[in-house]
N, C-alpha and C. Protein backbone atom coordinates (compact mmCIF):
# COMPACT_ATOMS: atom_id res chain seq x y z
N UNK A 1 0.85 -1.18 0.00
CA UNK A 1 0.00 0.00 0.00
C UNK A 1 0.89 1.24 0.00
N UNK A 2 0.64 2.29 -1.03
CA UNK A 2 1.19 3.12 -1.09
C UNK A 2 1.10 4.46 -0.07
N UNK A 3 1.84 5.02 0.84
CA UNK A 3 1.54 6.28 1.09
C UNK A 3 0.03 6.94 1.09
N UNK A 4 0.22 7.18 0.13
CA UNK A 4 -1.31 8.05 -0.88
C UNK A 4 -2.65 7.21 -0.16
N UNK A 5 -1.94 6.06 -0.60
CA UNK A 5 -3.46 5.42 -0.22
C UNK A 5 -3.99 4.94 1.31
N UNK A 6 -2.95 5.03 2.48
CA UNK A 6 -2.93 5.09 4.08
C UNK A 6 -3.83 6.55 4.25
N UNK A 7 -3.94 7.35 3.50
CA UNK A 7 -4.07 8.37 4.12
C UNK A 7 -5.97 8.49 4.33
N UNK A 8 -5.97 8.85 5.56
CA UNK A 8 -7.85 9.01 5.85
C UNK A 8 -8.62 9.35 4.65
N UNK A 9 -9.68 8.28 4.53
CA UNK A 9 -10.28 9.66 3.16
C UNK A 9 -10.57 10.84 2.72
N UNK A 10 -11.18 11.65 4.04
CA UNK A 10 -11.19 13.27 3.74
C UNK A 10 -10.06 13.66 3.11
N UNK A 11 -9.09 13.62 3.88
CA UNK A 11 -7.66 13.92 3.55
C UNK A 11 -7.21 14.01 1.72
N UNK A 12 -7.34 12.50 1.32
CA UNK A 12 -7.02 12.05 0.45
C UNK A 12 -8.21 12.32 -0.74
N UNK A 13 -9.23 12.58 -0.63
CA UNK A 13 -10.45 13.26 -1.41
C UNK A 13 -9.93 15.08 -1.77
N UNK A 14 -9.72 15.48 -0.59
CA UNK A 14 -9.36 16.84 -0.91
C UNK A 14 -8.01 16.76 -1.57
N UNK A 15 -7.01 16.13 -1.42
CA UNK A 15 -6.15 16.35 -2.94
C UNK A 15 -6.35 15.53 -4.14
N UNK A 16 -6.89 14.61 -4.03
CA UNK A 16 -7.42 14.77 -5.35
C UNK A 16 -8.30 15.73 -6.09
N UNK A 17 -9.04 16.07 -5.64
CA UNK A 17 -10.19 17.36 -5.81
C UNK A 17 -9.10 18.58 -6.43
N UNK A 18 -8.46 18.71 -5.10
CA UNK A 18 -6.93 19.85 -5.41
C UNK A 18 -6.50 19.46 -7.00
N UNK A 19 -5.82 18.40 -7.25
CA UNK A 19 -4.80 17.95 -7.99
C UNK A 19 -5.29 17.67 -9.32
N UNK A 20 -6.55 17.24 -9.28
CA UNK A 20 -7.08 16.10 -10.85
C UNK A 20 -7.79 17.55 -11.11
N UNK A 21 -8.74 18.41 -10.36
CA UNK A 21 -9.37 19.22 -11.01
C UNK A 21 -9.52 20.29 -11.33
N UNK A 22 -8.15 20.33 -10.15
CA UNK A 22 -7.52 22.21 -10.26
C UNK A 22 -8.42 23.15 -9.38
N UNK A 23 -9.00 22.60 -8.78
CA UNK A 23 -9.98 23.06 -7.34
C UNK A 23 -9.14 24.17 -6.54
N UNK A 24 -9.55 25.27 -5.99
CA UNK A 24 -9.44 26.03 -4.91
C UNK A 24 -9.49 25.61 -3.52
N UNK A 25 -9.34 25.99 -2.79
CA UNK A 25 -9.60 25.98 -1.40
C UNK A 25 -11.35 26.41 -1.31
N UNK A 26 -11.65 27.27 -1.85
CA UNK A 26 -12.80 28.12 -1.57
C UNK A 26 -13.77 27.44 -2.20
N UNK A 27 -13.21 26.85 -3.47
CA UNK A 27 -13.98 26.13 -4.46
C UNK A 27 -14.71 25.00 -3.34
N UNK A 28 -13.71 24.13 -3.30
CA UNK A 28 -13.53 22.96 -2.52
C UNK A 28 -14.57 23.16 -1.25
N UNK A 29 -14.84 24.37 -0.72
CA UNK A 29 -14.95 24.58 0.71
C UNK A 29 -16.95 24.90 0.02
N UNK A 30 -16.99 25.36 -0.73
CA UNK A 30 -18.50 25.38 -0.97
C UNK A 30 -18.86 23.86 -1.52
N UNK A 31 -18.31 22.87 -2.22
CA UNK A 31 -18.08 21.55 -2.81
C UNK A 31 -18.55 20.74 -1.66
N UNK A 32 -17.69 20.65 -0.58
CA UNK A 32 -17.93 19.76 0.55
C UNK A 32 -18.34 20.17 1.80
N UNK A 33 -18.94 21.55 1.42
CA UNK A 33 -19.87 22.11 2.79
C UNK A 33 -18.46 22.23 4.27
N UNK A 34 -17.86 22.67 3.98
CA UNK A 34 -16.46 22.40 4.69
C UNK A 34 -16.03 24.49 4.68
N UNK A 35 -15.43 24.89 6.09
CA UNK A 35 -15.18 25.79 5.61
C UNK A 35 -13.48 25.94 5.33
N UNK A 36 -13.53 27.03 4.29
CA UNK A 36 -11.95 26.79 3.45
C UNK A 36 -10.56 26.28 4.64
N UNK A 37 -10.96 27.08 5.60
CA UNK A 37 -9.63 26.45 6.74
C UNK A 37 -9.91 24.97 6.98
N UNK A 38 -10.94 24.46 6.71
CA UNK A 38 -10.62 22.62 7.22
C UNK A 38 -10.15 22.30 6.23
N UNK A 39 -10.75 23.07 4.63
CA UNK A 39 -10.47 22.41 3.76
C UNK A 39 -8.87 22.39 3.43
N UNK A 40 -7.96 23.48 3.52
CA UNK A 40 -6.42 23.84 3.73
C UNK A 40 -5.82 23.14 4.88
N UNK A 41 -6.58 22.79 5.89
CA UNK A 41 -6.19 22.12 6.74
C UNK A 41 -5.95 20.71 6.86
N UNK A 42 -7.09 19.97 5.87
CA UNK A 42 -7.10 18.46 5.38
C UNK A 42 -6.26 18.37 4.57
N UNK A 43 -5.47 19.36 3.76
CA UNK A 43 -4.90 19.14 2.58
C UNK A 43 -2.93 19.23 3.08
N UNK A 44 -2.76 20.24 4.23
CA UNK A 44 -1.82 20.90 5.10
C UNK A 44 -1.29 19.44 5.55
N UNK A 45 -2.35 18.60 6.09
CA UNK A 45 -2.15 17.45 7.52
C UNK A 45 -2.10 16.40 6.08
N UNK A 46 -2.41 16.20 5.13
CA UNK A 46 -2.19 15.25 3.92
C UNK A 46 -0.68 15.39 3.84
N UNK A 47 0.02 16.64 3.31
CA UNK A 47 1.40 16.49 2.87
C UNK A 47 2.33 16.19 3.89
N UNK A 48 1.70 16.85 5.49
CA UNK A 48 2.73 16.21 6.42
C UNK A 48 2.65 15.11 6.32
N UNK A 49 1.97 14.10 6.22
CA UNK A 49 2.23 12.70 6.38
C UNK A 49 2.80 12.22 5.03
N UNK A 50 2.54 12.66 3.97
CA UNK A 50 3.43 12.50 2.34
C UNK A 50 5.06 12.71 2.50
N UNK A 51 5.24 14.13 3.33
CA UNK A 51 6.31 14.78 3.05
C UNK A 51 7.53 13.71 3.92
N UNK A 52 9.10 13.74 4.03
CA UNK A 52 9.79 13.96 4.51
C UNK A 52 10.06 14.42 5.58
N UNK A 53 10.81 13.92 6.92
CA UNK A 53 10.85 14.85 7.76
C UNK A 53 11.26 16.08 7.51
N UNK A 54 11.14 17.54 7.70
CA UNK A 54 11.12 18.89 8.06
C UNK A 54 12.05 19.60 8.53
N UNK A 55 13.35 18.88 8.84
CA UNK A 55 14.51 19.30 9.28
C UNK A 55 14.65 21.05 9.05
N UNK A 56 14.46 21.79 10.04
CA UNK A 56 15.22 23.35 9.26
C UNK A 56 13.89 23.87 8.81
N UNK A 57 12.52 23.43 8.40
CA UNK A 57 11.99 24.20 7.40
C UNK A 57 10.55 24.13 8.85
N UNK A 58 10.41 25.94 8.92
CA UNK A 58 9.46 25.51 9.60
C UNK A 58 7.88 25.50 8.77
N UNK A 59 6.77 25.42 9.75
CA UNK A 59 5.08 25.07 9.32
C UNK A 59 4.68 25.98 8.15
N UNK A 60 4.73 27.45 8.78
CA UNK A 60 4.76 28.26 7.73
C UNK A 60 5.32 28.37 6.36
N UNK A 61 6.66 27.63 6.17
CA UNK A 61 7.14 27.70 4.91
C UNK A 61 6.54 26.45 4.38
N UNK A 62 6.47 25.32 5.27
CA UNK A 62 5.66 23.84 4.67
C UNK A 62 4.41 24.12 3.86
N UNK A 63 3.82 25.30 4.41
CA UNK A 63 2.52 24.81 4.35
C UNK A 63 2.85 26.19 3.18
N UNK A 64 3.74 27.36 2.54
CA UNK A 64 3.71 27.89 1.54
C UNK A 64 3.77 26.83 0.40
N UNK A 65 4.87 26.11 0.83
CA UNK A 65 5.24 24.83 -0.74
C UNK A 65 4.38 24.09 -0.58
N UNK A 66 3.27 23.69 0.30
CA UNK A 66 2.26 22.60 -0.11
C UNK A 66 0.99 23.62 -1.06
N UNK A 67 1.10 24.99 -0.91
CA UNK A 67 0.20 25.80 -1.63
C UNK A 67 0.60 26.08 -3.06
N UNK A 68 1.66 25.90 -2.95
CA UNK A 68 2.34 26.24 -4.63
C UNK A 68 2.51 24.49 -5.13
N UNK A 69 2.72 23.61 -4.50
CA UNK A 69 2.56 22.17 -5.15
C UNK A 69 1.15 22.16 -5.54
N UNK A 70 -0.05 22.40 -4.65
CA UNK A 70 -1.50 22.34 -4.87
C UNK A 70 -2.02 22.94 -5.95
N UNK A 71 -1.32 24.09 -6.36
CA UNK A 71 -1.58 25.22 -7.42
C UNK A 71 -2.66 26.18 -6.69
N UNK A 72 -1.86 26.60 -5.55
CA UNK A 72 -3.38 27.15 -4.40
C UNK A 72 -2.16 28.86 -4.23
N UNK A 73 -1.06 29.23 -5.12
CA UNK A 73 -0.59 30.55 -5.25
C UNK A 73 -0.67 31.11 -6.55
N UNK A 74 -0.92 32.44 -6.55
CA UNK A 74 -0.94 33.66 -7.80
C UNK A 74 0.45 33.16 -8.76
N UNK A 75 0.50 33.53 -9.67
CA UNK A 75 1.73 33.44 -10.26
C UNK A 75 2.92 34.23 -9.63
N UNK A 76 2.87 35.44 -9.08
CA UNK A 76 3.46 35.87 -8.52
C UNK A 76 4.01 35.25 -7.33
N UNK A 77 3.33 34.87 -6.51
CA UNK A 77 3.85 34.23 -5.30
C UNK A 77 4.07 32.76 -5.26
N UNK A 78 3.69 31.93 -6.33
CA UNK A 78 4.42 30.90 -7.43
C UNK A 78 5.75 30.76 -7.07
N UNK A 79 6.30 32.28 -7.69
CA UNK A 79 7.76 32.69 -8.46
C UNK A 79 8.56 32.83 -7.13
N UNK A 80 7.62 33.98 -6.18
CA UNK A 80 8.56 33.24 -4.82
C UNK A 80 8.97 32.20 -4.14
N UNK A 81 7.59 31.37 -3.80
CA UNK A 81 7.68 30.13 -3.19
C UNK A 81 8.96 29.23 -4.17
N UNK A 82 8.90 29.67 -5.88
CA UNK A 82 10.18 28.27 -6.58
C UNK A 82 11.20 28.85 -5.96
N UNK A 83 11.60 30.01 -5.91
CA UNK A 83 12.90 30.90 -6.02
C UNK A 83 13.40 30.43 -4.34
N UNK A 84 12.54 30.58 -2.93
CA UNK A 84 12.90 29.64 -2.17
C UNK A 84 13.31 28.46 -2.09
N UNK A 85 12.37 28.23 -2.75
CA UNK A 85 12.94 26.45 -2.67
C UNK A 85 14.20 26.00 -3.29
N UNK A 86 14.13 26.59 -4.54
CA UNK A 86 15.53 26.65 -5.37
C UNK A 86 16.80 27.21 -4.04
N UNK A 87 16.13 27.92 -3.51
CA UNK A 87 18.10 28.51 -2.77
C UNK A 87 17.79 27.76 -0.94
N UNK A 88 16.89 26.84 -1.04
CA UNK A 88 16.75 26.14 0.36
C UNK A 88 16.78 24.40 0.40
N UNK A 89 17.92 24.01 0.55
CA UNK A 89 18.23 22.44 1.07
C UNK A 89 16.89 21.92 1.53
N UNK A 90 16.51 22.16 2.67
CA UNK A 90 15.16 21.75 3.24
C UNK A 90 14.27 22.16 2.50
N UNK A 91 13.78 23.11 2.04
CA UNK A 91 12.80 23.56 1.20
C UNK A 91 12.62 22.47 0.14
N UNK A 92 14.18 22.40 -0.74
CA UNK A 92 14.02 22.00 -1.80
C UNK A 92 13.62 20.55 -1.57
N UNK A 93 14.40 19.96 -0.20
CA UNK A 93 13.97 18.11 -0.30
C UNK A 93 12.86 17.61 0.33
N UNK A 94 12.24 18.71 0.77
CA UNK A 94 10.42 18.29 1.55
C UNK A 94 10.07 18.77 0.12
N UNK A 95 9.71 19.52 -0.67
CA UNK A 95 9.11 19.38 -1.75
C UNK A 95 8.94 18.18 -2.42
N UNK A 96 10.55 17.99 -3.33
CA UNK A 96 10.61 16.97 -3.74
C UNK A 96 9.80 15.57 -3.18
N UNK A 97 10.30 15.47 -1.84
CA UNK A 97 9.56 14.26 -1.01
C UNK A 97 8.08 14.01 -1.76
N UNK A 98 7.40 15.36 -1.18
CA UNK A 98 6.09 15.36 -1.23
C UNK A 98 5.63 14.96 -2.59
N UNK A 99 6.54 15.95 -3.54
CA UNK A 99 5.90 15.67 -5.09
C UNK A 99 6.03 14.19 -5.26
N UNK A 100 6.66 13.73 -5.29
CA UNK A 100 7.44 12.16 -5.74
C UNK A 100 5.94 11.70 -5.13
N UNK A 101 4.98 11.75 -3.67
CA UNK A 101 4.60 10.84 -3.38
C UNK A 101 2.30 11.28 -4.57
N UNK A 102 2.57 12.81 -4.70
CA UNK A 102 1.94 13.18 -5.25
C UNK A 102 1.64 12.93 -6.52
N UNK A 103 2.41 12.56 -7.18
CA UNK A 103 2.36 12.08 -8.85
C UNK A 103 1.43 11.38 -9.44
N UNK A 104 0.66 10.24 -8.72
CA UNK A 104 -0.04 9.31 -8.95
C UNK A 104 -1.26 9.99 -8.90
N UNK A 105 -1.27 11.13 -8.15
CA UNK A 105 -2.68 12.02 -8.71
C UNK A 105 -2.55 13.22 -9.46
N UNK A 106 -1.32 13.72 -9.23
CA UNK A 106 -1.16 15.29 -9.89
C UNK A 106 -0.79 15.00 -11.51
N UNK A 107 -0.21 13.96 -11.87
CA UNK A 107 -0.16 13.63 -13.29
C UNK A 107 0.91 14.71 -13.61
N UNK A 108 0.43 15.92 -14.97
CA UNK A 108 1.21 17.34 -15.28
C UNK A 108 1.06 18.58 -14.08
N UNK A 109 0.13 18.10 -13.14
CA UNK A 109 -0.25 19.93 -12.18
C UNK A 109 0.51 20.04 -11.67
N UNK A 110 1.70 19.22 -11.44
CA UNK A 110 3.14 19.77 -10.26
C UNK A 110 3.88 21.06 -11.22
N UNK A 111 4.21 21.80 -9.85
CA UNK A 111 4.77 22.56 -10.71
C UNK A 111 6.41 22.38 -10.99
N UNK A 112 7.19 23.05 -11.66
CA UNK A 112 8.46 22.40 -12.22
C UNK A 112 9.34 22.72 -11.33
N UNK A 113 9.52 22.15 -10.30
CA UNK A 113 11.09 22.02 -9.04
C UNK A 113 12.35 22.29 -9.70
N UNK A 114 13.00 23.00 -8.63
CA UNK A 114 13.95 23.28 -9.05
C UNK A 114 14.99 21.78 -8.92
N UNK A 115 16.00 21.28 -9.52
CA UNK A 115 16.98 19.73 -9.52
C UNK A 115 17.30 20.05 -7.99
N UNK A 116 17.02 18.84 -7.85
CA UNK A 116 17.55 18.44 -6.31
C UNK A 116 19.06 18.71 -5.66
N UNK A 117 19.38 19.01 -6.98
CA UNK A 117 21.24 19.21 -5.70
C UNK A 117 21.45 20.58 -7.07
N UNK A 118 20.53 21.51 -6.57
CA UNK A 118 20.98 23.29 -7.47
C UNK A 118 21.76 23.58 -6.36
N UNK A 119 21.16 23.77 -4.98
CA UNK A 119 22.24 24.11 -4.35
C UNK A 119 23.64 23.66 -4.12
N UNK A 120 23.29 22.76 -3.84
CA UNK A 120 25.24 22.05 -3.40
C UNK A 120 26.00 22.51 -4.75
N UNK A 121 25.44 22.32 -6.20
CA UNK A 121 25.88 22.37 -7.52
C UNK A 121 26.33 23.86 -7.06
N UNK A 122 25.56 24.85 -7.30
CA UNK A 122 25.80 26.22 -7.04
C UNK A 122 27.09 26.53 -6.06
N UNK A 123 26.94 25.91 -4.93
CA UNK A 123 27.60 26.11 -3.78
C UNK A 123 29.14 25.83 -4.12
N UNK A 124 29.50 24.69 -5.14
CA UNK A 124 30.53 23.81 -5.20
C UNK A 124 31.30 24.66 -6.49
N UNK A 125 30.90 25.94 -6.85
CA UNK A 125 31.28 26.61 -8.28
C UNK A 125 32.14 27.62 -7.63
C-alpha cells in the first residue's frame, strides 16, 4: 500500500479534488460544505504525512510549498515560493519528497522544481 493510499479519506479526497481538477480551497470549501480552513487544513495534515521529515523548514514555509505544489498561489507568489525552494536544502527536499509521493494524482499539475542538488551544484562553483 502506497503512502497516498494510508491516508484518511477526507484527507485524500481533498487532494485529489486539489490535484485532478484544479480546485481552490474556496472552491472545494463550498463543494464539501467544509469551511476553506478545514479544507487547507485536510490538505496541510495530507502532505505532512506525504512529506519527509522537516529538518530546518518551519510550518509556515511547509505549508507555503504545499500551496504552490497544490496550485493554491498567484503566479506571482508561485515565483517566490520556486525561487525559495531553489536557494533552500530543506525547502528544496520536503518538496521533492512530497511531489514524488503526489504524482499518482497530480499527473502534469506539479509545478516544475527546481533539480535536487541546485544548491550544493551552485555552492561547489
Amino acid at each position: 500500500m502506497s503512502r497516498l493510499d494510508a491516508l484518511p479519506a477526507d484527507q485524500k479526497s481533498v487532494l485529489q479534488l486539489l490535484l485532478r481538477q484544479g480546485k481552490g480551497y474556496d472552491d472545494l470549501s463550498g463543494l464539501l460544505r467544509l469551511d476553506a480552513d478545514e479544507v487547507r487544513t485536510r490538505a496541510y495534515d495530507a502532505l505532512e504525512t506525504l512529506g519527509p521529515g522537516a529538518a530546518g523548514l518551519s510550518a509556515e514555509r511547509r505549508h507555503e510549498i504545499a500551496d504552490w505544489l497544490l496550485g493554491q498561489r498567484d503566479p506571482e507568489e508561485a515565483a517566490a515560493t520556486r525561487a525559495f525552494v531553489d536557494g533552500s536544502t530543506a525547502g528544496r527536499v520536503w518538496a521533492h519528497g512530497v511531489a514524488r509521493e503526489l504524482e499518482p494524482l497530480a499527473g502534469d499539475r506539479l509545478p516544475d522544481l527546481p533539480a535536487e542538488g541546485a544548491v550544493a551544484q551552485a555552492e561547489a562553483q
